[in-house]
PDB file of N, CA and C in Angstrom:
ATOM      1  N   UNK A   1      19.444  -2.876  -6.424  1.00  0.00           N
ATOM      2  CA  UNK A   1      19.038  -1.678  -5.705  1.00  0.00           C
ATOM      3  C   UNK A   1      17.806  -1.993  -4.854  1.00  0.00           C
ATOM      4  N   UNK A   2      17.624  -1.185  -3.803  1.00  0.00           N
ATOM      5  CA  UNK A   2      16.558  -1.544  -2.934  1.00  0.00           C
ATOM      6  C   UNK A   2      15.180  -1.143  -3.281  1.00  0.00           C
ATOM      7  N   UNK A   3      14.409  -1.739  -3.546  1.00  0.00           N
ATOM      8  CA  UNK A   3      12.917  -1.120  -4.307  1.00  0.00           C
ATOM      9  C   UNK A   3      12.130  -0.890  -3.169  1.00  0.00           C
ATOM     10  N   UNK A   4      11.625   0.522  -3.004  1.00  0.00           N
ATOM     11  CA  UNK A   4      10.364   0.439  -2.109  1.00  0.00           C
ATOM     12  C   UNK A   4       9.065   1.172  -3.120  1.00  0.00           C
ATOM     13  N   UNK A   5       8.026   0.193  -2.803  1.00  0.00           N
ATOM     14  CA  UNK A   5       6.555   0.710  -3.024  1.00  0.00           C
ATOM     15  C   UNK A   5       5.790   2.013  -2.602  1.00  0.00           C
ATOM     16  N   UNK A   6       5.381   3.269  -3.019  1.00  0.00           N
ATOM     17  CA  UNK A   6       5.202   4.058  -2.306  1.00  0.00           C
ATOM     18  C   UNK A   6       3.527   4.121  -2.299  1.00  0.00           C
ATOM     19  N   UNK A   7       3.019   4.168  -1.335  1.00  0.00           N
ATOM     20  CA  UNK A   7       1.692   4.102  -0.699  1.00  0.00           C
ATOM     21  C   UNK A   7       0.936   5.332   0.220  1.00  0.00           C
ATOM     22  N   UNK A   8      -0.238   5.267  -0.510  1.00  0.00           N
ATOM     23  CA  UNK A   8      -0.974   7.040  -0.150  1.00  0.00           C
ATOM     24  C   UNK A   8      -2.242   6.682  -0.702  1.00  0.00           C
ATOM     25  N   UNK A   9      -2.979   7.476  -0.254  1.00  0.00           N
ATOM     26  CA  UNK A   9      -4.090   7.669  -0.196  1.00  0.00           C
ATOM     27  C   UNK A   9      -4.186   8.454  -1.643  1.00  0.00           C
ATOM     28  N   UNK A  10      -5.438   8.389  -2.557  1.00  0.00           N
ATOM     29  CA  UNK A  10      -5.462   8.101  -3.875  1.00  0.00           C
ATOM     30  C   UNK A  10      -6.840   8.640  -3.984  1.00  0.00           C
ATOM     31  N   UNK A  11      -7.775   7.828  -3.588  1.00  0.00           N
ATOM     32  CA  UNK A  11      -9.433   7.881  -3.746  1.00  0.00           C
ATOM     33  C   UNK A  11      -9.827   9.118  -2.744  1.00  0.00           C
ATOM     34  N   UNK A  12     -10.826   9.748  -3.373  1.00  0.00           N
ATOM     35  CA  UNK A  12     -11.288  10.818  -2.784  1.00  0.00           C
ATOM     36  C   UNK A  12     -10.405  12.624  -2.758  1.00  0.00           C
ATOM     37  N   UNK A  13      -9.514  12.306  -3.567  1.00  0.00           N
ATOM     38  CA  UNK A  13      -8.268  13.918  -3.106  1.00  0.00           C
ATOM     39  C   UNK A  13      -8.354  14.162  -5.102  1.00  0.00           C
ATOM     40  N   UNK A  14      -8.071  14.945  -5.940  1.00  0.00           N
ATOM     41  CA  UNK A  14      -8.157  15.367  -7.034  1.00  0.00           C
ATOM     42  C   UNK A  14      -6.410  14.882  -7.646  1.00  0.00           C
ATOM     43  N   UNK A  15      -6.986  13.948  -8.440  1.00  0.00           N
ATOM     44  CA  UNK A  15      -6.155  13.012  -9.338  1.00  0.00           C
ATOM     45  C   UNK A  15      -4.752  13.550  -9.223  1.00  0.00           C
ATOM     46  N   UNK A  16      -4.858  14.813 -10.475  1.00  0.00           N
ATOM     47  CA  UNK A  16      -3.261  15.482 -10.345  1.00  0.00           C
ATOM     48  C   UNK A  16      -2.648  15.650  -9.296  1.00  0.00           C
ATOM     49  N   UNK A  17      -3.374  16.418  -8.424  1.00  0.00           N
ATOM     50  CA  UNK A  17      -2.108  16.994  -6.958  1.00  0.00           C
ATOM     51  C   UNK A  17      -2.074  15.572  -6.282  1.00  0.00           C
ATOM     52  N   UNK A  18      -2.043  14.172  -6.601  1.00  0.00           N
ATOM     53  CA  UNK A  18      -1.850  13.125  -5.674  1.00  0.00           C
ATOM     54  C   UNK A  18      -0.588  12.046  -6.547  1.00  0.00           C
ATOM     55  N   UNK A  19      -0.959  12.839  -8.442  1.00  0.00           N
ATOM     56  CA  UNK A  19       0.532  12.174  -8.852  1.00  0.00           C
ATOM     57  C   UNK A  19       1.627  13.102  -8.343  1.00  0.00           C
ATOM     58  N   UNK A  20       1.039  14.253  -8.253  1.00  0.00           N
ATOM     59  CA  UNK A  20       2.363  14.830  -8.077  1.00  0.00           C
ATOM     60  C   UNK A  20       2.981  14.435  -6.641  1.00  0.00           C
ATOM     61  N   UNK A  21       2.317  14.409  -5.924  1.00  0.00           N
ATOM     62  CA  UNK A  21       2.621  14.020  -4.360  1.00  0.00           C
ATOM     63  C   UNK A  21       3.367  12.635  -4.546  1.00  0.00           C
ATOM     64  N   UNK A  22       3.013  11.709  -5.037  1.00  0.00           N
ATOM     65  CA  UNK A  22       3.727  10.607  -5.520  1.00  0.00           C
ATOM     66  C   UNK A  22       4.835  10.741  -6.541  1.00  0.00           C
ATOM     67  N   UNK A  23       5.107  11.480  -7.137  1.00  0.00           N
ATOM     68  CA  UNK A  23       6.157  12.092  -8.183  1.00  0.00           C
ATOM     69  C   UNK A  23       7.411  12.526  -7.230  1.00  0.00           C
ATOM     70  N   UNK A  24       6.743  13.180  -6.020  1.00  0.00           N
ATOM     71  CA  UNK A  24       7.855  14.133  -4.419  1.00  0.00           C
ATOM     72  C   UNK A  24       7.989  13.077  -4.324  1.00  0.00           C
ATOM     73  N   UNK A  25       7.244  11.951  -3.908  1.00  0.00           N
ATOM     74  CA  UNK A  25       8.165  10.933  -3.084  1.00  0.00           C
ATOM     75  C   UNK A  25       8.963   9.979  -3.775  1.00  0.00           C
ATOM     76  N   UNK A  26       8.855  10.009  -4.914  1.00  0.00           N
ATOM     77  CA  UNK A  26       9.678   8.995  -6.100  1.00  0.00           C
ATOM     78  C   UNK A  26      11.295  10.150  -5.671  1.00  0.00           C
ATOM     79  N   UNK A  27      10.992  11.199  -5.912  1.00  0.00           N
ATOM     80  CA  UNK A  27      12.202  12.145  -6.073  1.00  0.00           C
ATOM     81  C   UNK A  27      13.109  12.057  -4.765  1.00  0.00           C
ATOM     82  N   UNK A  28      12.333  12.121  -3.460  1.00  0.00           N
ATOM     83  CA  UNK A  28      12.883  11.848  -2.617  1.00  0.00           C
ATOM     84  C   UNK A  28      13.708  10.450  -1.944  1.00  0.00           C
ATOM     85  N   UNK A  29      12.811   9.598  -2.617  1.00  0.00           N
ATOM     86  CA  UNK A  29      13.018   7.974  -2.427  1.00  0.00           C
ATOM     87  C   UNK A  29      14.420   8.026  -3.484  1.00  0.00           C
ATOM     88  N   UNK A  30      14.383   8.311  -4.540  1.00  0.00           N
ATOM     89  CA  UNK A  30      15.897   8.393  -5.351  1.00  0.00           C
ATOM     90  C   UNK A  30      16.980   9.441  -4.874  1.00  0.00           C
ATOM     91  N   UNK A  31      17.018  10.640  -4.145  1.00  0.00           N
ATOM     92  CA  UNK A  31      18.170  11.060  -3.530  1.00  0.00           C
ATOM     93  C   UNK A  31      18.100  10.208  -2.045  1.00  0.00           C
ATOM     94  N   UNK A  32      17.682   9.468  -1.684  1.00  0.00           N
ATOM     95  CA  UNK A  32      17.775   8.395  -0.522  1.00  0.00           C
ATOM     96  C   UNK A  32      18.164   7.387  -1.073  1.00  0.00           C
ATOM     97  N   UNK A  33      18.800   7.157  -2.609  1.00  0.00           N
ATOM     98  CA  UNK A  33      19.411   5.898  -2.996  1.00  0.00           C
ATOM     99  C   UNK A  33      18.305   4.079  -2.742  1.00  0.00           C
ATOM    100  N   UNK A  34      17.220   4.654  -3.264  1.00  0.00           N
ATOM    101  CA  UNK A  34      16.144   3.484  -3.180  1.00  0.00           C
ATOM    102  C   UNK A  34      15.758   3.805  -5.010  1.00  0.00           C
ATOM    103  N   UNK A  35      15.206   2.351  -5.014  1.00  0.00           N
ATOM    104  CA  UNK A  35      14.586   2.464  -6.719  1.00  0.00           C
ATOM    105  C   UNK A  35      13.109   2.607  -6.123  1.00  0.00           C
ATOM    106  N   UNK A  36      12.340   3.568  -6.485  1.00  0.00           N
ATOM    107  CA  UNK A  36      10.829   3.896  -6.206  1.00  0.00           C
ATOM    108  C   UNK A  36      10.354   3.438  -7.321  1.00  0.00           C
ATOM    109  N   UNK A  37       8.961   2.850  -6.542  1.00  0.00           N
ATOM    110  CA  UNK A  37       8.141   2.058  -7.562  1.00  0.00           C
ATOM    111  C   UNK A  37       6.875   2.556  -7.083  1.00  0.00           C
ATOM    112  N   UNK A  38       6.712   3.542  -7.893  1.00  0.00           N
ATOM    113  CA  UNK A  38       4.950   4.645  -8.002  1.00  0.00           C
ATOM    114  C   UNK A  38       3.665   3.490  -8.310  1.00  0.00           C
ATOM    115  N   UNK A  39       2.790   3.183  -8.089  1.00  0.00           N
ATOM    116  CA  UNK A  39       1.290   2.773  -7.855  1.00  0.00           C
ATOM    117  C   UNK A  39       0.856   3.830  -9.138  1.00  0.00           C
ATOM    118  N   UNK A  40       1.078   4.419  -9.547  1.00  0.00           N
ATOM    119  CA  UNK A  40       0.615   5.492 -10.799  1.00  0.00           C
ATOM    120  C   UNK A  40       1.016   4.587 -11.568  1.00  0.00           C
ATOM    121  N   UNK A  41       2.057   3.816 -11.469  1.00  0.00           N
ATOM    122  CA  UNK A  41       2.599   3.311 -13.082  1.00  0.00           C
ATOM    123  C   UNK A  41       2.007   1.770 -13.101  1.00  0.00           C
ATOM    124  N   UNK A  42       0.773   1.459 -12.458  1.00  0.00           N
ATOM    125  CA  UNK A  42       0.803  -0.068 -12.850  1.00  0.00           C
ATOM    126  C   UNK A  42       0.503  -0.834 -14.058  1.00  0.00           C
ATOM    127  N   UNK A  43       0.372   0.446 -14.881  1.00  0.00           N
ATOM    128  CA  UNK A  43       0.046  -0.043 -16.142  1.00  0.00           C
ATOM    129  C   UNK A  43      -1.862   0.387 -16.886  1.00  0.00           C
ATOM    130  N   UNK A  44      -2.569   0.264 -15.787  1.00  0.00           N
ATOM    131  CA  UNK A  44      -3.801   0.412 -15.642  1.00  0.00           C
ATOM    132  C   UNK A  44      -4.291   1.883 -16.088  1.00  0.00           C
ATOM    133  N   UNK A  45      -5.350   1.689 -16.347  1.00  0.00           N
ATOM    134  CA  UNK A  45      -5.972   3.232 -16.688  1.00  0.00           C
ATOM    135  C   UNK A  45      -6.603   3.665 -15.171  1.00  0.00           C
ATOM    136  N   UNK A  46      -6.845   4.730 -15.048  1.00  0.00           N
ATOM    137  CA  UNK A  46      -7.104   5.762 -13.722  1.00  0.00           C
ATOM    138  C   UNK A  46      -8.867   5.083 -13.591  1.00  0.00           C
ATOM    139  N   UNK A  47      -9.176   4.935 -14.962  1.00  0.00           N
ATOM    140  CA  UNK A  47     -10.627   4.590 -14.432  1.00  0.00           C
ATOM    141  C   UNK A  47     -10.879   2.965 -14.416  1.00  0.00           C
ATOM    142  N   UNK A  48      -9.827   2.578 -14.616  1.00  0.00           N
ATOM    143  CA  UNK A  48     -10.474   0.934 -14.011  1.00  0.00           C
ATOM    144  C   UNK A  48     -10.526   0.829 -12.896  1.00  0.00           C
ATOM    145  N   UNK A  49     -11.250  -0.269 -12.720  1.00  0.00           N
ATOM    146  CA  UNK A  49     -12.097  -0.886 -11.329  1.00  0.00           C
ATOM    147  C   UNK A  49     -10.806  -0.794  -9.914  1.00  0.00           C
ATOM    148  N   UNK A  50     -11.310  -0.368  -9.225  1.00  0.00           N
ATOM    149  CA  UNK A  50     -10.495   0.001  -7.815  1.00  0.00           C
ATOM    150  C   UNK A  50      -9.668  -1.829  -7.285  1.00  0.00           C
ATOM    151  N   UNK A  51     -11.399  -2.479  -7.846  1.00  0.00           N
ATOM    152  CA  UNK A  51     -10.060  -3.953  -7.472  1.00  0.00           C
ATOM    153  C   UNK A  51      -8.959  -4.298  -7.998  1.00  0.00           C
ATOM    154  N   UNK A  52      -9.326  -4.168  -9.355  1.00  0.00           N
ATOM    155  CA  UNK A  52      -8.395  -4.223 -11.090  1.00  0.00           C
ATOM    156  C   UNK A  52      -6.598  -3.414 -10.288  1.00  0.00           C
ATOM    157  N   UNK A  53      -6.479  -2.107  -9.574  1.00  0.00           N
ATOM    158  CA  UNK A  53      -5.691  -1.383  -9.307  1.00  0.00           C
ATOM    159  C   UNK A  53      -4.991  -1.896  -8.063  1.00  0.00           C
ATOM    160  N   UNK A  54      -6.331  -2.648  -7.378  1.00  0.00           N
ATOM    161  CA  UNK A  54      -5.188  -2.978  -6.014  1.00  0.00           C
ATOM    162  C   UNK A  54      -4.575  -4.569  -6.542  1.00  0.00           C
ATOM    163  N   UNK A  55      -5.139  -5.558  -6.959  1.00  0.00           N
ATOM    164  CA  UNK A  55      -4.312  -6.457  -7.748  1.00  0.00           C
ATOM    165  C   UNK A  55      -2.784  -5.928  -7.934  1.00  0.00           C
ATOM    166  N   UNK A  56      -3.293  -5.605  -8.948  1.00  0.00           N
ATOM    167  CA  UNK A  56      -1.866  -4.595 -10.026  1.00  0.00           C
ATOM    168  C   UNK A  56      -1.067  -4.195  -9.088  1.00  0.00           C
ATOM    169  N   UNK A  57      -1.067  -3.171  -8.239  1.00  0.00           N
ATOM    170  CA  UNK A  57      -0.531  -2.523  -7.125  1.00  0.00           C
ATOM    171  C   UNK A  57      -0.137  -3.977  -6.144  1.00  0.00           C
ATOM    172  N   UNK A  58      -0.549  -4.416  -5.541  1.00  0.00           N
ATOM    173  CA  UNK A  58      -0.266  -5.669  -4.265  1.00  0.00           C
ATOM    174  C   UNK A  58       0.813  -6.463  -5.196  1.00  0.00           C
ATOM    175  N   UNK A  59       0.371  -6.573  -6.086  1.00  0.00           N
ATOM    176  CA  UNK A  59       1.670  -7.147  -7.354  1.00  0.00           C
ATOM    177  C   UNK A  59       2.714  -6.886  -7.491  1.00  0.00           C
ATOM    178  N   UNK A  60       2.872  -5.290  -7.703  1.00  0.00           N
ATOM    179  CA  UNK A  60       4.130  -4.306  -7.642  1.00  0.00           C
ATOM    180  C   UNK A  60       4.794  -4.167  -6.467  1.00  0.00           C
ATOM    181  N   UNK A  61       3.815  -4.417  -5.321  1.00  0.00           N
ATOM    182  CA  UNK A  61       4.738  -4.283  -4.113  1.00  0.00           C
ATOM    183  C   UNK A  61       5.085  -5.474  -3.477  1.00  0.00           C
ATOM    184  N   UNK A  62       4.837  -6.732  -3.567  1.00  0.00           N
ATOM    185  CA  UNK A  62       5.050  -7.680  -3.409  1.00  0.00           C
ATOM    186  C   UNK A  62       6.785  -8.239  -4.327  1.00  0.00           C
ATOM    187  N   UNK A  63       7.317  -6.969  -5.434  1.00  0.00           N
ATOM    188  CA  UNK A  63       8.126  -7.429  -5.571  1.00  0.00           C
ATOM    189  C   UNK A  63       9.289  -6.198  -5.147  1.00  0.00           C
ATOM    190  N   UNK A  64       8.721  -5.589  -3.894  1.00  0.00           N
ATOM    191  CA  UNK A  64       9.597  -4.678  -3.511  1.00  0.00           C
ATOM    192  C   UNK A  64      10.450  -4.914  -2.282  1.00  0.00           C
ATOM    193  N   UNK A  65      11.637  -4.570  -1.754  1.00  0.00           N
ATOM    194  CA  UNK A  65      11.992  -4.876  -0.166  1.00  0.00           C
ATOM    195  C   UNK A  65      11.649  -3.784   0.702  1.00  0.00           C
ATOM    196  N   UNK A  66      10.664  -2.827   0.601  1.00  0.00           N
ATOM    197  CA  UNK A  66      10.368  -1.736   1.263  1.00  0.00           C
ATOM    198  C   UNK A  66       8.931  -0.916   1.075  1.00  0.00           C
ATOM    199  N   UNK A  67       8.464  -0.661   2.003  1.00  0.00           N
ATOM    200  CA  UNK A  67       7.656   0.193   1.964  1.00  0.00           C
ATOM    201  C   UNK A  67       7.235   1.811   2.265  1.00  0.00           C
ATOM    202  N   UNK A  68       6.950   2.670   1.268  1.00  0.00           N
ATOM    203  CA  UNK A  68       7.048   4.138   1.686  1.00  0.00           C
ATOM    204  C   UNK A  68       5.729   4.409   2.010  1.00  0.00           C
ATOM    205  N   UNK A  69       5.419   4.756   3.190  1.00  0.00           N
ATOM    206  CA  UNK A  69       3.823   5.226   3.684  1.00  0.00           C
ATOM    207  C   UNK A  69       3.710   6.957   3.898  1.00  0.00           C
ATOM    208  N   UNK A  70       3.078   7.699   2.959  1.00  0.00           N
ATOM    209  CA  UNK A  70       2.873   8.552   2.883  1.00  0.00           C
ATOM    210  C   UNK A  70       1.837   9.323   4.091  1.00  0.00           C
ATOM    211  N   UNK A  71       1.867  10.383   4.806  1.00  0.00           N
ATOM    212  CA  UNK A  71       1.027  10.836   5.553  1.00  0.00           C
ATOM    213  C   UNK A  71      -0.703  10.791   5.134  1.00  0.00           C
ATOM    214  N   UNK A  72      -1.415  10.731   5.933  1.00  0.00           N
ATOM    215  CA  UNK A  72      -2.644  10.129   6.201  1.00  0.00           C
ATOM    216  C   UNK A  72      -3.082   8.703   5.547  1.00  0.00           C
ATOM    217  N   UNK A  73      -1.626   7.827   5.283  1.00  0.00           N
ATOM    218  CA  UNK A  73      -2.018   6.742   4.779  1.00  0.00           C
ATOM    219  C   UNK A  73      -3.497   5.076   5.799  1.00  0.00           C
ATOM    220  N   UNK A  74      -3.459   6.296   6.850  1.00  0.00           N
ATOM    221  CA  UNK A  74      -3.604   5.235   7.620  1.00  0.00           C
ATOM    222  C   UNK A  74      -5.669   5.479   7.676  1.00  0.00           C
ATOM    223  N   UNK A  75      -5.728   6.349   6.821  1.00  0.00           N
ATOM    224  CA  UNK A  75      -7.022   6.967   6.674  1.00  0.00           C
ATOM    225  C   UNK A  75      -7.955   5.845   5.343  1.00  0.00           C
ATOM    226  N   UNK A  76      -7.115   5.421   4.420  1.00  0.00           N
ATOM    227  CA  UNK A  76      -6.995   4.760   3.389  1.00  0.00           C
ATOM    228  C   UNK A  76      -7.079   3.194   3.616  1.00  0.00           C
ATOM    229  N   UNK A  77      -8.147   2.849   2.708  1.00  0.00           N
ATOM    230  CA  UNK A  77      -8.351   1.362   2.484  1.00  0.00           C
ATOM    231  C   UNK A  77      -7.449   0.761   2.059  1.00  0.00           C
ATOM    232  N   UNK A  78      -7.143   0.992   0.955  1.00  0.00           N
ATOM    233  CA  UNK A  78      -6.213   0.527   0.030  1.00  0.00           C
ATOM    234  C   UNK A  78      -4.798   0.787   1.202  1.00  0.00           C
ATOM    235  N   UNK A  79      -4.611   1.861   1.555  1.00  0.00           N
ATOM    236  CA  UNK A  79      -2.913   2.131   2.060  1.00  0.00           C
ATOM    237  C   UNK A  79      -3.026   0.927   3.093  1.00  0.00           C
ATOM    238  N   UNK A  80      -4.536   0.773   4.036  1.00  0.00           N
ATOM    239  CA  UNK A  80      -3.828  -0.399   5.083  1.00  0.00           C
ATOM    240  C   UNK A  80      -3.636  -1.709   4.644  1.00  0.00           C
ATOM    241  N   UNK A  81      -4.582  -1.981   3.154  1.00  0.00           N
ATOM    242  CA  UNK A  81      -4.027  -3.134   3.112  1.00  0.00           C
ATOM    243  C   UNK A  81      -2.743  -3.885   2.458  1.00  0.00           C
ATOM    244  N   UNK A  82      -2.339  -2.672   1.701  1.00  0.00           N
ATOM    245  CA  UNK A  82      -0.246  -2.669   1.501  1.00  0.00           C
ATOM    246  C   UNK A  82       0.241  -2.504   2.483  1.00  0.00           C
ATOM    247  N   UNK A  83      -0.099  -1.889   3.633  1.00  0.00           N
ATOM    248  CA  UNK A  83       0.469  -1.644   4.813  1.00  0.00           C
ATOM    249  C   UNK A  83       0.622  -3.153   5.684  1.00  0.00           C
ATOM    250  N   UNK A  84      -0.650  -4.188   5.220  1.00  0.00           N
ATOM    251  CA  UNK A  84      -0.516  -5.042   6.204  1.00  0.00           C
ATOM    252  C   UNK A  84       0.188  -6.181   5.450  1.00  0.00           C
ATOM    253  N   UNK A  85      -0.140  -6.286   3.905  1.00  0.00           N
ATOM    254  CA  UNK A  85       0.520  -7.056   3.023  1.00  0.00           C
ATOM    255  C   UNK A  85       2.593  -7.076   3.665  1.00  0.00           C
ATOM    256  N   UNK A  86       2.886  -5.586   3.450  1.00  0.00           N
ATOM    257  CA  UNK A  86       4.323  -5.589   3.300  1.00  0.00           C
ATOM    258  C   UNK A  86       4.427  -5.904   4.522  1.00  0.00           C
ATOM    259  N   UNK A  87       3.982  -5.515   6.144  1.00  0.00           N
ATOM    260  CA  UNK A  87       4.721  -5.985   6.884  1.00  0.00           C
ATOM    261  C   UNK A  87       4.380  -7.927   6.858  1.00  0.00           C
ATOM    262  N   UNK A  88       3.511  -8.200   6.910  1.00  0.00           N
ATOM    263  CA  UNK A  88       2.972  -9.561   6.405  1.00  0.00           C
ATOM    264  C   UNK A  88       4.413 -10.212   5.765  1.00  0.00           C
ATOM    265  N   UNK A  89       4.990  -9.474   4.557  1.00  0.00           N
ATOM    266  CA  UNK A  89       6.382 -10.310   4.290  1.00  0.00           C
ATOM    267  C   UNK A  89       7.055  -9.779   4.408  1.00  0.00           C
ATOM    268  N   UNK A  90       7.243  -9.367   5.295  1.00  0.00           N
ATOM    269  CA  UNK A  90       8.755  -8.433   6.369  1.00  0.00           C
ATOM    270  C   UNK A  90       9.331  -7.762   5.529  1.00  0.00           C
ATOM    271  N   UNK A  91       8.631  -6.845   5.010  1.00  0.00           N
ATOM    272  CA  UNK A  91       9.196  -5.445   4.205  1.00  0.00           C
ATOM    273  C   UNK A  91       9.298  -4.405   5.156  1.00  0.00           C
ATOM    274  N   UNK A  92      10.274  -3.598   4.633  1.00  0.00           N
ATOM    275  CA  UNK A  92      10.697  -2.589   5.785  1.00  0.00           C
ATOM    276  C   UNK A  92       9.795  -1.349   5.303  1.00  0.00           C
ATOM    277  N   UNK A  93       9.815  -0.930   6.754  1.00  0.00           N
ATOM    278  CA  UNK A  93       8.149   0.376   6.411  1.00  0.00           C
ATOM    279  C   UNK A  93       9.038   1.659   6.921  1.00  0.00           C
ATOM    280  N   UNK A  94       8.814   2.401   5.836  1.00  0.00           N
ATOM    281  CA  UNK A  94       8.820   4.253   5.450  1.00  0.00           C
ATOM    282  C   UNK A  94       7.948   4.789   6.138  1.00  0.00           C
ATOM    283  N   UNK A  95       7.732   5.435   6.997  1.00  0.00           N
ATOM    284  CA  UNK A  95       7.073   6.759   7.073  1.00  0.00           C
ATOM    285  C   UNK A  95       7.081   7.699   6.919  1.00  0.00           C
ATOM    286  N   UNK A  96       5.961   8.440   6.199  1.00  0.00           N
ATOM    287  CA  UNK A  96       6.721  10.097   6.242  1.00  0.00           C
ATOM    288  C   UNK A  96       5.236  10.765   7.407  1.00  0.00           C
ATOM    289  N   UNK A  97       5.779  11.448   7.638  1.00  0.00           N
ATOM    290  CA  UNK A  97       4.996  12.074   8.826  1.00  0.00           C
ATOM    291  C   UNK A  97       4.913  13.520   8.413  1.00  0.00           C
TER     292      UNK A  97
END
């Protein structure tokens, strides 16, 4: 199945309403027939170190063929640098607008 990584902005917006926003796009990414792979699940606790998460995360998406970029991802540290990672190994890029 085709795995895409889904990528959003995280830091700075209130924890819950940003799993859930990532929860919509898992839901949506599976009636689009993709296996979604949430950045919530890397295993990590919410309060480890922001590097500790993008590791973990660049990890998870590095074993995906796709990328889902969530609106204002482009506002986000972290989103540009999955953003530049996946196209970097010619992963195909999602937008949602």
């Amino acid at each position: 199945m085709y795995k895409v990584y889904i990528s959003g902005p995280i830091a700075h917006y209130e924890l819950e309403e940003r799993k859930e926003v990532f929860k919509c796009a898992a839901n949506l990414l599976k009636s689009m027939g993709y296996e979604p792979v949430n950045p919530f699940e890397n295993g990590l606790d919410q309060e480890d170190d922001w590097h500790d998460h993008m590791k973990a995360d660049i990890a998870m998406l590095c074993n995906c063929d796709g990328i889902f970029m969530l609106p204002k991802w482009f506002e986000s540290k972290g989103c540009k640098l999955e953003f530049d990672v996946a196209t970097s190994c010619g992963l195909k890029v999602i937008q949602m607008v």
